[in-house]
PDB file of N, CA and C in Angstrom:
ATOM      1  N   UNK A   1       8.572-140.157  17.761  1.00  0.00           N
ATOM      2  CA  UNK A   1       7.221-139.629  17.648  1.00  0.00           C
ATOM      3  C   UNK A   1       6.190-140.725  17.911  1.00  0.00           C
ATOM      4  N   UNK A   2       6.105-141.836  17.140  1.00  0.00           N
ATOM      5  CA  UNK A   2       5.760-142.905  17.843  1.00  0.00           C
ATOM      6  C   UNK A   2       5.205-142.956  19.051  1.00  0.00           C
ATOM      7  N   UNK A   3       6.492-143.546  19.985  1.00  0.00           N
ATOM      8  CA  UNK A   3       6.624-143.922  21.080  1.00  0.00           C
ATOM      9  C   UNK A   3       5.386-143.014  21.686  1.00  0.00           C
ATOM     10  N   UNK A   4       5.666-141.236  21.620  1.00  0.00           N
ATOM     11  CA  UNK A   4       4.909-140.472  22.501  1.00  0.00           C
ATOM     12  C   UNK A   4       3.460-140.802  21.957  1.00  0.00           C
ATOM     13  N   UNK A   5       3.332-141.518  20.817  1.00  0.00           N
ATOM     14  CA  UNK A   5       1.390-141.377  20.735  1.00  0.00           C
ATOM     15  C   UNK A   5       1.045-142.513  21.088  1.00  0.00           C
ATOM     16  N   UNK A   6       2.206-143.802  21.647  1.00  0.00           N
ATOM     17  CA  UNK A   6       1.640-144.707  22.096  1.00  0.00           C
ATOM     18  C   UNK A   6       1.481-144.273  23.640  1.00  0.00           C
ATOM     19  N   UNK A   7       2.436-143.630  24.231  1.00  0.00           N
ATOM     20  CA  UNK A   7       2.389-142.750  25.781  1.00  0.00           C
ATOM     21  C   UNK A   7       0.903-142.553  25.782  1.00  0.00           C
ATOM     22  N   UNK A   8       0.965-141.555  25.078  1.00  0.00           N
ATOM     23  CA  UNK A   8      -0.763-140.730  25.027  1.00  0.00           C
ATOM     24  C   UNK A   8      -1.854-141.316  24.530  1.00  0.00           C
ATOM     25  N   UNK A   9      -1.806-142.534  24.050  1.00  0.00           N
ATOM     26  CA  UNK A   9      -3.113-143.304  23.675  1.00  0.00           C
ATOM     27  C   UNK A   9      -3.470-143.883  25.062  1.00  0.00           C
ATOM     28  N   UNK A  10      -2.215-144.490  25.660  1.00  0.00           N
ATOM     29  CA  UNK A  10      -2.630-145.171  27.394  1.00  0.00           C
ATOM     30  C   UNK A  10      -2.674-144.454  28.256  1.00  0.00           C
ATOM     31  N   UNK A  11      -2.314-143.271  28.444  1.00  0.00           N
ATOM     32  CA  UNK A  11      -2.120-142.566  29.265  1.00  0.00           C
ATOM     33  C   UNK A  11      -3.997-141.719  29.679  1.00  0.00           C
ATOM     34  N   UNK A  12      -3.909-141.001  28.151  1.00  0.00           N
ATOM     35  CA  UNK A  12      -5.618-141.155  28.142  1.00  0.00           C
ATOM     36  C   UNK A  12      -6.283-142.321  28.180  1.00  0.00           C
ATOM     37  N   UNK A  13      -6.357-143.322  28.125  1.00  0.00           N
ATOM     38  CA  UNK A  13      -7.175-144.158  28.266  1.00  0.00           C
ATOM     39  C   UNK A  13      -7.377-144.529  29.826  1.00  0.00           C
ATOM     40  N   UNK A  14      -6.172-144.826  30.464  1.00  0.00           N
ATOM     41  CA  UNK A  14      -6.372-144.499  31.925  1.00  0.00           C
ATOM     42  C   UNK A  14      -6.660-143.455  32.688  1.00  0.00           C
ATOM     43  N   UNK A  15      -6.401-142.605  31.857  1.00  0.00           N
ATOM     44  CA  UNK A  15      -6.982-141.125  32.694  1.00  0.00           C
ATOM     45  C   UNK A  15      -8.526-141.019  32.298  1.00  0.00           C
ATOM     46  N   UNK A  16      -9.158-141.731  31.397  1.00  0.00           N
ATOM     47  CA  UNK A  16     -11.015-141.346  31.520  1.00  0.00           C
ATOM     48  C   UNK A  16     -11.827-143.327  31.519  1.00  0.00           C
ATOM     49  N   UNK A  17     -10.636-143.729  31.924  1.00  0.00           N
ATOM     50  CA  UNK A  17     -11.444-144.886  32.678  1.00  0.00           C
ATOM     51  C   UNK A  17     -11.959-144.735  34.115  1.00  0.00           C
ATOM     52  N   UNK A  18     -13.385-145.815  34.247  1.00  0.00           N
ATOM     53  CA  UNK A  18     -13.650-145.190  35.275  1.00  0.00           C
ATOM     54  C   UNK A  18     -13.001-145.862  36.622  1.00  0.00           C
ATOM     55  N   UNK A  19     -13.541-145.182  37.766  1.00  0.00           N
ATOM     56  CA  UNK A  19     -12.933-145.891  38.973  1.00  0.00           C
ATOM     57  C   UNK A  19     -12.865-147.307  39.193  1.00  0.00           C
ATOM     58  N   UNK A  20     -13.882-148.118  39.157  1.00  0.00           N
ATOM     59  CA  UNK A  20     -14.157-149.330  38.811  1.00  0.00           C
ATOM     60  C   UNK A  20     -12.777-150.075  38.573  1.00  0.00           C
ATOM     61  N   UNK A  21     -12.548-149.692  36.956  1.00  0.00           N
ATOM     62  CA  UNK A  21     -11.295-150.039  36.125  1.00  0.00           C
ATOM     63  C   UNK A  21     -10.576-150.046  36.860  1.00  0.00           C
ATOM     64  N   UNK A  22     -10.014-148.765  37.021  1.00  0.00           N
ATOM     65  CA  UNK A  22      -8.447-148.388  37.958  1.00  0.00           C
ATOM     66  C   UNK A  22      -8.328-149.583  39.145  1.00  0.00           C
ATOM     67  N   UNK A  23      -9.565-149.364  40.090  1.00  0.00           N
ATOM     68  CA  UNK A  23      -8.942-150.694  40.770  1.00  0.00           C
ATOM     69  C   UNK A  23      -9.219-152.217  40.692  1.00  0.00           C
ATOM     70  N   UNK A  24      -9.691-152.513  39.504  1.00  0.00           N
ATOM     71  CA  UNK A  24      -9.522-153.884  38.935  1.00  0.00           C
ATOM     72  C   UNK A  24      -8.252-153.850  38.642  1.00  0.00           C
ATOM     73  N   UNK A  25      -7.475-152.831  37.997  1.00  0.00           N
ATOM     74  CA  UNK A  25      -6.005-153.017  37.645  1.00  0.00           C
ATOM     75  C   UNK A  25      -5.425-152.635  38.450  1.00  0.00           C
ATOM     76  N   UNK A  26      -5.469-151.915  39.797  1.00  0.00           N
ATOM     77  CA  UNK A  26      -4.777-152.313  41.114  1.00  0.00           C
ATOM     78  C   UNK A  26      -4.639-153.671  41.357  1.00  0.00           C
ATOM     79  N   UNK A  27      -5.815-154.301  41.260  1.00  0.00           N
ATOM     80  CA  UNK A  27      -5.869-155.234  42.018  1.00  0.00           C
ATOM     81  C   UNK A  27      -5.213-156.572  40.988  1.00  0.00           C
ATOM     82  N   UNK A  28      -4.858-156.430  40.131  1.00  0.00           N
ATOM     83  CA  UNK A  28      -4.127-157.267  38.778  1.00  0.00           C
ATOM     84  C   UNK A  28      -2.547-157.309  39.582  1.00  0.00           C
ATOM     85  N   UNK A  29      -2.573-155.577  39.289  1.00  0.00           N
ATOM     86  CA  UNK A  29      -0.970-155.596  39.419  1.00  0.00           C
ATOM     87  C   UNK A  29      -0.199-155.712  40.973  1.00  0.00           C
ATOM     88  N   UNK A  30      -1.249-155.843  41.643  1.00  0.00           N
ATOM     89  CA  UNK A  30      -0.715-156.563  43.323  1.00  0.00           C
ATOM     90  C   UNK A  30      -0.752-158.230  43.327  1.00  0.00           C
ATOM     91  N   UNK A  31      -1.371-158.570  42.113  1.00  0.00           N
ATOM     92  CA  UNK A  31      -1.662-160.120  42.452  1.00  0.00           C
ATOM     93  C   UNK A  31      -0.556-160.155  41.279  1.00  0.00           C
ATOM     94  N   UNK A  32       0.227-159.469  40.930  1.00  0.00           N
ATOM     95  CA  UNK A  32       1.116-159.869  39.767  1.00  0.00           C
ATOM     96  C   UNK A  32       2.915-159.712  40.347  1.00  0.00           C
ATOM     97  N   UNK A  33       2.800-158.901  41.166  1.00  0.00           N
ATOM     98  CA  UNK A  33       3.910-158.542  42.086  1.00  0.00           C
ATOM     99  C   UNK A  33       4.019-159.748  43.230  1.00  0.00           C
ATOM    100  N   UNK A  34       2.705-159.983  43.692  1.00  0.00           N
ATOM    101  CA  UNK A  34       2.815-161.633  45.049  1.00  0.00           C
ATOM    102  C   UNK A  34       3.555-162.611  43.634  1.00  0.00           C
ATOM    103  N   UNK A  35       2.911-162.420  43.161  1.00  0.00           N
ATOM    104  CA  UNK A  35       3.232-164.268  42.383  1.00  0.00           C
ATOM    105  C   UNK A  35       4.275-164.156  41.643  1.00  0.00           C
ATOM    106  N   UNK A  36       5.070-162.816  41.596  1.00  0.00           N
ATOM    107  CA  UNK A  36       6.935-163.179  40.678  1.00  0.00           C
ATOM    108  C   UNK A  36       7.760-162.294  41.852  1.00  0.00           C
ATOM    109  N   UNK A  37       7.138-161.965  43.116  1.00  0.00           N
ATOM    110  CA  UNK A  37       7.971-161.089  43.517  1.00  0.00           C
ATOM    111  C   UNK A  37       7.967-162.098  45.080  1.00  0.00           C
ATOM    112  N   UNK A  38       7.141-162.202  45.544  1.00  0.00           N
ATOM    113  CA  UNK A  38       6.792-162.630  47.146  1.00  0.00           C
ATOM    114  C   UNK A  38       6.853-164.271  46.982  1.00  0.00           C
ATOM    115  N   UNK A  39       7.091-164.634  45.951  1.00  0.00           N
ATOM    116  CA  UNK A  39       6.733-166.299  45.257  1.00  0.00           C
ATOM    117  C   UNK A  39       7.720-166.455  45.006  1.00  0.00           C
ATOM    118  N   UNK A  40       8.516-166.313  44.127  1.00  0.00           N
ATOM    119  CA  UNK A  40      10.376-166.458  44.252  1.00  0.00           C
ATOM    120  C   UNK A  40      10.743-166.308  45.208  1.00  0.00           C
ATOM    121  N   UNK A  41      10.226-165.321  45.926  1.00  0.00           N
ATOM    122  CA  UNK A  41      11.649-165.420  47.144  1.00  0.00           C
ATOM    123  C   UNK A  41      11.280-166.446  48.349  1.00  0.00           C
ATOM    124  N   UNK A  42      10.078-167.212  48.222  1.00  0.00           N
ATOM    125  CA  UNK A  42       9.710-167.826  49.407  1.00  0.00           C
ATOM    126  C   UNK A  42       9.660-169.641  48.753  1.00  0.00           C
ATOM    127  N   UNK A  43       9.566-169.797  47.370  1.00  0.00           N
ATOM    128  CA  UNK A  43       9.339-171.257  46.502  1.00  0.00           C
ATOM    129  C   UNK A  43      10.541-171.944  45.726  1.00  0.00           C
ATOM    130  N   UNK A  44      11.112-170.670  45.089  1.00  0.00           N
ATOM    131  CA  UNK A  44      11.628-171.253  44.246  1.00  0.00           C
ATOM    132  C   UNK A  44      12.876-171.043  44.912  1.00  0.00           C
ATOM    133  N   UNK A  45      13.799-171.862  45.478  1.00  0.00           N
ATOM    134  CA  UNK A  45      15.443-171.576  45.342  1.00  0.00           C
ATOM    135  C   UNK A  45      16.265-171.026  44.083  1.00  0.00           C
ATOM    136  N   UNK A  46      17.251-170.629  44.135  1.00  0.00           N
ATOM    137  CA  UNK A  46      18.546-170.796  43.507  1.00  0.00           C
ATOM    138  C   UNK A  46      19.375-171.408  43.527  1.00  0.00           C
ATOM    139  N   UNK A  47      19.301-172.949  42.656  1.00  0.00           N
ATOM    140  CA  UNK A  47      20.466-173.762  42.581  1.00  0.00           C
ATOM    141  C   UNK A  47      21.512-173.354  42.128  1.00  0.00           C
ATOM    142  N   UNK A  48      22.147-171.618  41.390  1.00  0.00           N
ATOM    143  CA  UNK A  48      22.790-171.509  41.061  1.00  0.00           C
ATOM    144  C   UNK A  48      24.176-171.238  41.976  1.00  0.00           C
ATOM    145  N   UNK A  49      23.274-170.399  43.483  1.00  0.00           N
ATOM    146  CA  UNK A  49      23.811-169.689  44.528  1.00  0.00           C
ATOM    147  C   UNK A  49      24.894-170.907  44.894  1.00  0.00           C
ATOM    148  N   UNK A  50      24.950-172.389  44.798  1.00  0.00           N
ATOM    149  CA  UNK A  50      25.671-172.963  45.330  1.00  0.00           C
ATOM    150  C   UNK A  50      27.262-173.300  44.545  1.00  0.00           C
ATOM    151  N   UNK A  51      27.136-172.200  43.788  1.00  0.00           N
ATOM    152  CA  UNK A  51      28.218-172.697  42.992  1.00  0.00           C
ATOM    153  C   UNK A  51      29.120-171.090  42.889  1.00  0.00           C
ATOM    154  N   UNK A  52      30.207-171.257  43.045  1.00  0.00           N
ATOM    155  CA  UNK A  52      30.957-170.365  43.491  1.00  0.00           C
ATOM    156  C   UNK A  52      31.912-169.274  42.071  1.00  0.00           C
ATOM    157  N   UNK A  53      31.884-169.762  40.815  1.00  0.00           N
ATOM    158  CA  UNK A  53      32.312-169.635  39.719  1.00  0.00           C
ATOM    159  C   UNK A  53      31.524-169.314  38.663  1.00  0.00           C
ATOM    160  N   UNK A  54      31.755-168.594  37.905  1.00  0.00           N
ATOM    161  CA  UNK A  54      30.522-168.846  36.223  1.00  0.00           C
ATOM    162  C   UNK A  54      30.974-169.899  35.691  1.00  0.00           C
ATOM    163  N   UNK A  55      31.657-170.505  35.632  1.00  0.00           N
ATOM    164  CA  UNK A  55      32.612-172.088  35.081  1.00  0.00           C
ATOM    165  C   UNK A  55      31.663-173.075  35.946  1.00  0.00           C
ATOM    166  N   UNK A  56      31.739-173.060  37.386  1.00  0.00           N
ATOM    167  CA  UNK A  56      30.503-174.103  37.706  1.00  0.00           C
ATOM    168  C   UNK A  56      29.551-173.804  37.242  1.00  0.00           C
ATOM    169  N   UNK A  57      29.034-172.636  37.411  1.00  0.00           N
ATOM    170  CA  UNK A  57      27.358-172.166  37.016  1.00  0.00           C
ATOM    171  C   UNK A  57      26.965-172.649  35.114  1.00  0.00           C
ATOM    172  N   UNK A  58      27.607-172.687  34.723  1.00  0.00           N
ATOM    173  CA  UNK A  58      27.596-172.877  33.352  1.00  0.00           C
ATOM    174  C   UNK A  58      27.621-174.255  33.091  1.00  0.00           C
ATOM    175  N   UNK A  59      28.574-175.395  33.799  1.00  0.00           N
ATOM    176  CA  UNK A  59      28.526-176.652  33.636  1.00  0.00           C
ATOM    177  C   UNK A  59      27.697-177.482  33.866  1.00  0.00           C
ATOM    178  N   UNK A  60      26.888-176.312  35.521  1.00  0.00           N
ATOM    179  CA  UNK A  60      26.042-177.541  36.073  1.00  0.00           C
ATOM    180  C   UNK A  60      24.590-176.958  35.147  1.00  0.00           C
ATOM    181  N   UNK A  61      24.195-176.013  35.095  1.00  0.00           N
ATOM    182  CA  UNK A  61      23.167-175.537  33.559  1.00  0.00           C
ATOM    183  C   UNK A  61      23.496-176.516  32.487  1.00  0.00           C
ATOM    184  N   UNK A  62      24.589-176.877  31.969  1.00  0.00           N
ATOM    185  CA  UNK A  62      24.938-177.268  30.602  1.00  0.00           C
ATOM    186  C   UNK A  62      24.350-178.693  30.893  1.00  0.00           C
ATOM    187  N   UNK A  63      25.268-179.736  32.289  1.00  0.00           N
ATOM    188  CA  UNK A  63      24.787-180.876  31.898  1.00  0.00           C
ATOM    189  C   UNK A  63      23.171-180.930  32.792  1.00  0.00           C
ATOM    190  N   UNK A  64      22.038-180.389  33.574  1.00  0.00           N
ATOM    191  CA  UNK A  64      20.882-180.172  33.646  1.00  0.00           C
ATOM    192  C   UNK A  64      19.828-180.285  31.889  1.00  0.00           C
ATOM    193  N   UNK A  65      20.497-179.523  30.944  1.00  0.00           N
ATOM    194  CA  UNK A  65      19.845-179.477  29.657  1.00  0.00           C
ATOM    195  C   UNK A  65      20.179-180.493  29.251  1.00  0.00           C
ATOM    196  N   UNK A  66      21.083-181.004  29.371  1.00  0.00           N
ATOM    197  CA  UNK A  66      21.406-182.488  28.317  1.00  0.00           C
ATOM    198  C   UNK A  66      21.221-183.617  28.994  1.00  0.00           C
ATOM    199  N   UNK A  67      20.707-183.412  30.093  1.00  0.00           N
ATOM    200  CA  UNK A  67      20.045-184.835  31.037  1.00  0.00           C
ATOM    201  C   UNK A  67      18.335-184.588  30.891  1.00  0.00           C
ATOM    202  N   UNK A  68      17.982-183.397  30.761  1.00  0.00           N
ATOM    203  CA  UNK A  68      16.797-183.303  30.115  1.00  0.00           C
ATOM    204  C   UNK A  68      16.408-183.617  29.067  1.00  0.00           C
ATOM    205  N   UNK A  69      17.054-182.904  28.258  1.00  0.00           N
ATOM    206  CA  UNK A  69      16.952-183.511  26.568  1.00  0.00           C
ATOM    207  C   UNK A  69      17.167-185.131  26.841  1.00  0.00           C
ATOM    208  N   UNK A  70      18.019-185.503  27.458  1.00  0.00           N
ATOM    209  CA  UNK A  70      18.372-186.511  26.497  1.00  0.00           C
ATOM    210  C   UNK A  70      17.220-187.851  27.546  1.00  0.00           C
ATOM    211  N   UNK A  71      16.256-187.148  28.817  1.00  0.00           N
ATOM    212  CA  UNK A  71      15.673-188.254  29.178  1.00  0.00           C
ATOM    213  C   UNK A  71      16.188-188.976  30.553  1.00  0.00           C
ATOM    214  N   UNK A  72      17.366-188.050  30.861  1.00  0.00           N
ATOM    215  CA  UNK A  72      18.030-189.219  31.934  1.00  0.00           C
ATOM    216  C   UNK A  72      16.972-188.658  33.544  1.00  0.00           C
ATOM    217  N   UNK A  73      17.232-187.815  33.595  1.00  0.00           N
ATOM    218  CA  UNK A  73      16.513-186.861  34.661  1.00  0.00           C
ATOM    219  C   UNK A  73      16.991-187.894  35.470  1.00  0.00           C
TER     220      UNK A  73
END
């Protein structure tokens, strides 16, 4: 029961905001999709992709944190 009056508190609230609003939050949620969607796939690699096992993937994660922690970098 909840859940549905939190549905219907946003749901109306976007339905009698005005136009304005709506596309300020177009324009949020396109600049929010470039920068975790179009930005990963073009910045950040996957150092994980080079490792062929969850046994590598896990070791080379494990010692990354403990060369961090511990300063060696």
């Amino acid at each position: 029961m909840t859940i549905k009056k939190v549905f219907r508190f946003y749901f109306e609230g976007f339905k009698n905001m005005p136009k304005y609003g709506r596309y300020l939050w177009l324009i949020i949620l396109v600049k929010a999709f470039l920068m975790f969607a179009v930005l990963k796939l073009f910045f950040f690699k996957s150092h994980l992709s080079q490792f062929e096992t969850e046994k590598e993937k896990s070791e080379y994660v494990s010692d990354q944190l403990t060369k961090r922690a511990s300063g060696e970098e």
